[in-house]
Protein backbone atom coordinates (compact mmCIF):
# COMPACT_ATOMS: atom_id res chain seq x y z
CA UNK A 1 0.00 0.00 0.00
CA UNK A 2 1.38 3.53 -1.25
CA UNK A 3 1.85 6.05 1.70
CA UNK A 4 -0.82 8.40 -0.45
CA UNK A 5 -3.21 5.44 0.28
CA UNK A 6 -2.86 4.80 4.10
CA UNK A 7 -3.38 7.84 4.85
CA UNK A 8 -6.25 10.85 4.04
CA UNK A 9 -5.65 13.56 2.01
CA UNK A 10 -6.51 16.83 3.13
CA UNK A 11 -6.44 20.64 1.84
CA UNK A 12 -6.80 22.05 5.23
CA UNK A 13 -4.27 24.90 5.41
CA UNK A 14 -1.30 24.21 8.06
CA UNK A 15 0.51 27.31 9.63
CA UNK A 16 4.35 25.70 10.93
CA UNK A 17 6.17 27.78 13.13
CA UNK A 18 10.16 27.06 13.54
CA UNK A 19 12.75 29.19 13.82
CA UNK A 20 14.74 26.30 12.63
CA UNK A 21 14.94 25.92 8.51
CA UNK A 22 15.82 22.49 8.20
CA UNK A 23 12.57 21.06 11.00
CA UNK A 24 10.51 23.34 9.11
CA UNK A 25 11.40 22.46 5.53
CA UNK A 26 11.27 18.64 6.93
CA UNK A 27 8.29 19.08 8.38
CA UNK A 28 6.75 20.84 5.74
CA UNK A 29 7.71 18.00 2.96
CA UNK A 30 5.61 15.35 4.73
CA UNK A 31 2.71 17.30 5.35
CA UNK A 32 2.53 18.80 1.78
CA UNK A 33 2.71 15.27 0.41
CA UNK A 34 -0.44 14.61 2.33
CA UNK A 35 -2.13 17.03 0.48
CA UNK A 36 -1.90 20.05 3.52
CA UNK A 37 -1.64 23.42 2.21
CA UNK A 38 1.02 24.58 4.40
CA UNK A 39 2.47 28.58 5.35
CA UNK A 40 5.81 28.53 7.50
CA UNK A 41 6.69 30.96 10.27
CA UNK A 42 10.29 31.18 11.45
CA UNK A 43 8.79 33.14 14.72
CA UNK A 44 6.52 33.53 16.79
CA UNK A 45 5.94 37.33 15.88
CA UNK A 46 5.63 35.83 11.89
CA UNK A 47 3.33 33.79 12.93
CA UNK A 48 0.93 36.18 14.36
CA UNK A 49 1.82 38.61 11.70
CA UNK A 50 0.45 35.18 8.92
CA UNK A 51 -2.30 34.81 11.36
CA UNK A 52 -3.37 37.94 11.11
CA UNK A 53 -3.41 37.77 7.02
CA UNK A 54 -5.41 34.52 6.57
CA UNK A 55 -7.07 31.71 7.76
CA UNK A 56 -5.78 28.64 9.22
CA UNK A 57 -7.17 25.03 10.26
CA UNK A 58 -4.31 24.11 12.28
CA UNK A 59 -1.19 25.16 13.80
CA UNK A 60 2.12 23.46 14.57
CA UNK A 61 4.55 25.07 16.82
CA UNK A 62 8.07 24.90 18.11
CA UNK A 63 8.15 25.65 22.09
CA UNK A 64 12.00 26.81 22.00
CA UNK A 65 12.34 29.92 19.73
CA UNK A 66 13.77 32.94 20.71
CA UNK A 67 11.84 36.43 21.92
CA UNK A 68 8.60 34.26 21.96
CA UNK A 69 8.48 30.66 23.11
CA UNK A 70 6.09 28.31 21.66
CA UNK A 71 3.74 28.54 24.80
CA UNK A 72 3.64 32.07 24.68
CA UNK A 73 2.67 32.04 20.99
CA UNK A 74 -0.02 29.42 22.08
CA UNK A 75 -1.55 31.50 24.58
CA UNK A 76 -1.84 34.74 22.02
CA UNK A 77 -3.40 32.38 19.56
CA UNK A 78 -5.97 31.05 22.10
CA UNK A 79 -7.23 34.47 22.61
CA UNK A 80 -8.16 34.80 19.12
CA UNK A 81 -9.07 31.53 18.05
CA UNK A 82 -10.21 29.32 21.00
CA UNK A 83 -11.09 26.27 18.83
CA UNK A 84 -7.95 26.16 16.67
CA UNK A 85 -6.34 22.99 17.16
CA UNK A 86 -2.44 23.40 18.21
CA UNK A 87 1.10 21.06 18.34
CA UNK A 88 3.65 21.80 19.95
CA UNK A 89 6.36 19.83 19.15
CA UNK A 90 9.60 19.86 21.56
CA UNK A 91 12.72 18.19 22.27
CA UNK A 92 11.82 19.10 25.74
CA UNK A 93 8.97 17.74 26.54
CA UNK A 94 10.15 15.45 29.28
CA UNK A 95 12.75 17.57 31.24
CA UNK A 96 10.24 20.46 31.01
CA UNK A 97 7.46 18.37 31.88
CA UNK A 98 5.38 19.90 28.79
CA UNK A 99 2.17 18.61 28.57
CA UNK A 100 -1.42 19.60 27.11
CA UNK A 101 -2.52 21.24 30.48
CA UNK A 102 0.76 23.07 31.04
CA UNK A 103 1.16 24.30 27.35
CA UNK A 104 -2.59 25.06 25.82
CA UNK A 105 -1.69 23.05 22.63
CA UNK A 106 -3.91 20.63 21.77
CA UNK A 107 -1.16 17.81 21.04
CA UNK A 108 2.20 17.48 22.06
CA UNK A 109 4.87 15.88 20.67
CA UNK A 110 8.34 14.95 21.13
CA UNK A 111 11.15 15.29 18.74
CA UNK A 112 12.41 12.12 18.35
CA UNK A 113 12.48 9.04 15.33
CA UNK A 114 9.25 8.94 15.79
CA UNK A 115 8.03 12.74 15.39
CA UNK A 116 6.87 12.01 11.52
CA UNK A 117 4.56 9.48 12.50
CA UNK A 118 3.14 11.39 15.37
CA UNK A 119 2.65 14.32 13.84
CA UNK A 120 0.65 12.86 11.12
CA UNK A 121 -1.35 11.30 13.06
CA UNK A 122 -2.03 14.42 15.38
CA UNK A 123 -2.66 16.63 12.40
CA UNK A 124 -5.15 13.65 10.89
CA UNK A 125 -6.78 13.38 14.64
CA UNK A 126 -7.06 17.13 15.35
CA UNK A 127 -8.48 17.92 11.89
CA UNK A 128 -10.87 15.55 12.23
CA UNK A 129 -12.62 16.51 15.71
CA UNK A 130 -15.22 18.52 16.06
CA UNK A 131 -14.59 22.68 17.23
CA UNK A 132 -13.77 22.77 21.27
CA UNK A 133 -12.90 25.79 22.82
CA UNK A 134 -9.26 25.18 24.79
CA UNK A 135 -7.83 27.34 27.90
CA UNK A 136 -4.58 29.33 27.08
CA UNK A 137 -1.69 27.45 29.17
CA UNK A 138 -2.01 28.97 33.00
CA UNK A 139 -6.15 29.98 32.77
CA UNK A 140 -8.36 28.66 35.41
CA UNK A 141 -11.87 27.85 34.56
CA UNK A 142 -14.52 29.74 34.90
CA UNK A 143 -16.20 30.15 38.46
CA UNK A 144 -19.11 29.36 36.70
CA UNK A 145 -17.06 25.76 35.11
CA UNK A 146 -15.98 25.07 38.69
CA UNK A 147 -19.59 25.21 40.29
CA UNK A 148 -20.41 22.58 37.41
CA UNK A 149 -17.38 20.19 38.09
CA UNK A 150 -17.99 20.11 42.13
């Protein structure tokens, strides 16, 4: 079975932030074989500045980049689009301890051997749920949310 075969082909439009060329050009390569349309930020202020000039279905971030960390860019995005799904992809996930709650991102993933295969199947998963509204990194619930969950 062909690689185009095992897995769907989208046109949903992909905004990758990096301030690293060669993860984003890698990166970039799958996903555009896929069929993802895909924009590329090499910062966090380029990616807000792209945000800002169209639409997007899906973000993937880098959490170390400098003058704005990927958490941070997380956050600002949260405040304008809620719902957008978000990965964060790290090679510090375990020594930072980054995880869904503590970052906002809807996915997060580990640079490793495996990071390909993960992120495809992130992207596939996240594109394919339904709209939620997510919490930037750090924001309680709501005192009316907290009523609801006691």
């Amino acid at each position: 079975m062909s690689r185009r075969n095992s897995y769907p082909i989208s046109d949903a439009r992909i905004l990758l932030v990096d301030d690293n060329a060669h993860g984003l050009s890698a990166r970039r390569c799958v996903l555009e074989e896929l069929g993802y349309r895909i924009t590329t930020a090499a910062s966090g202020a380029d990616a807000l500045d792209q945000f800002h000039r169209q639409a997007f279905d899906l973000v993937v971030t880098d959490f170390k980049m400098p003058r704005m960390d990927g958490v941070e860019l997380i956050a600002r995005l949260r405040k304008q689009a809620p719902g957008l799904p978000i990965i964060l992809i790290s090679g510090f996930v375990d020594s930072l301890g980054l995880d869904e709650e503590t970052t906002g991102a809807d996915a997060v993933i580990q640079k490793s051997a495996n990071e390909v295969s993960h992120l495809v199947r992130s992207v596939g998963r996240l594109l394919r749920r339904p709209p939620a509204k997510k919490r930037a990194a750090g924001e309680t619930p709501s005192v009316k949310s907290k009523r609801k969950s006691v």
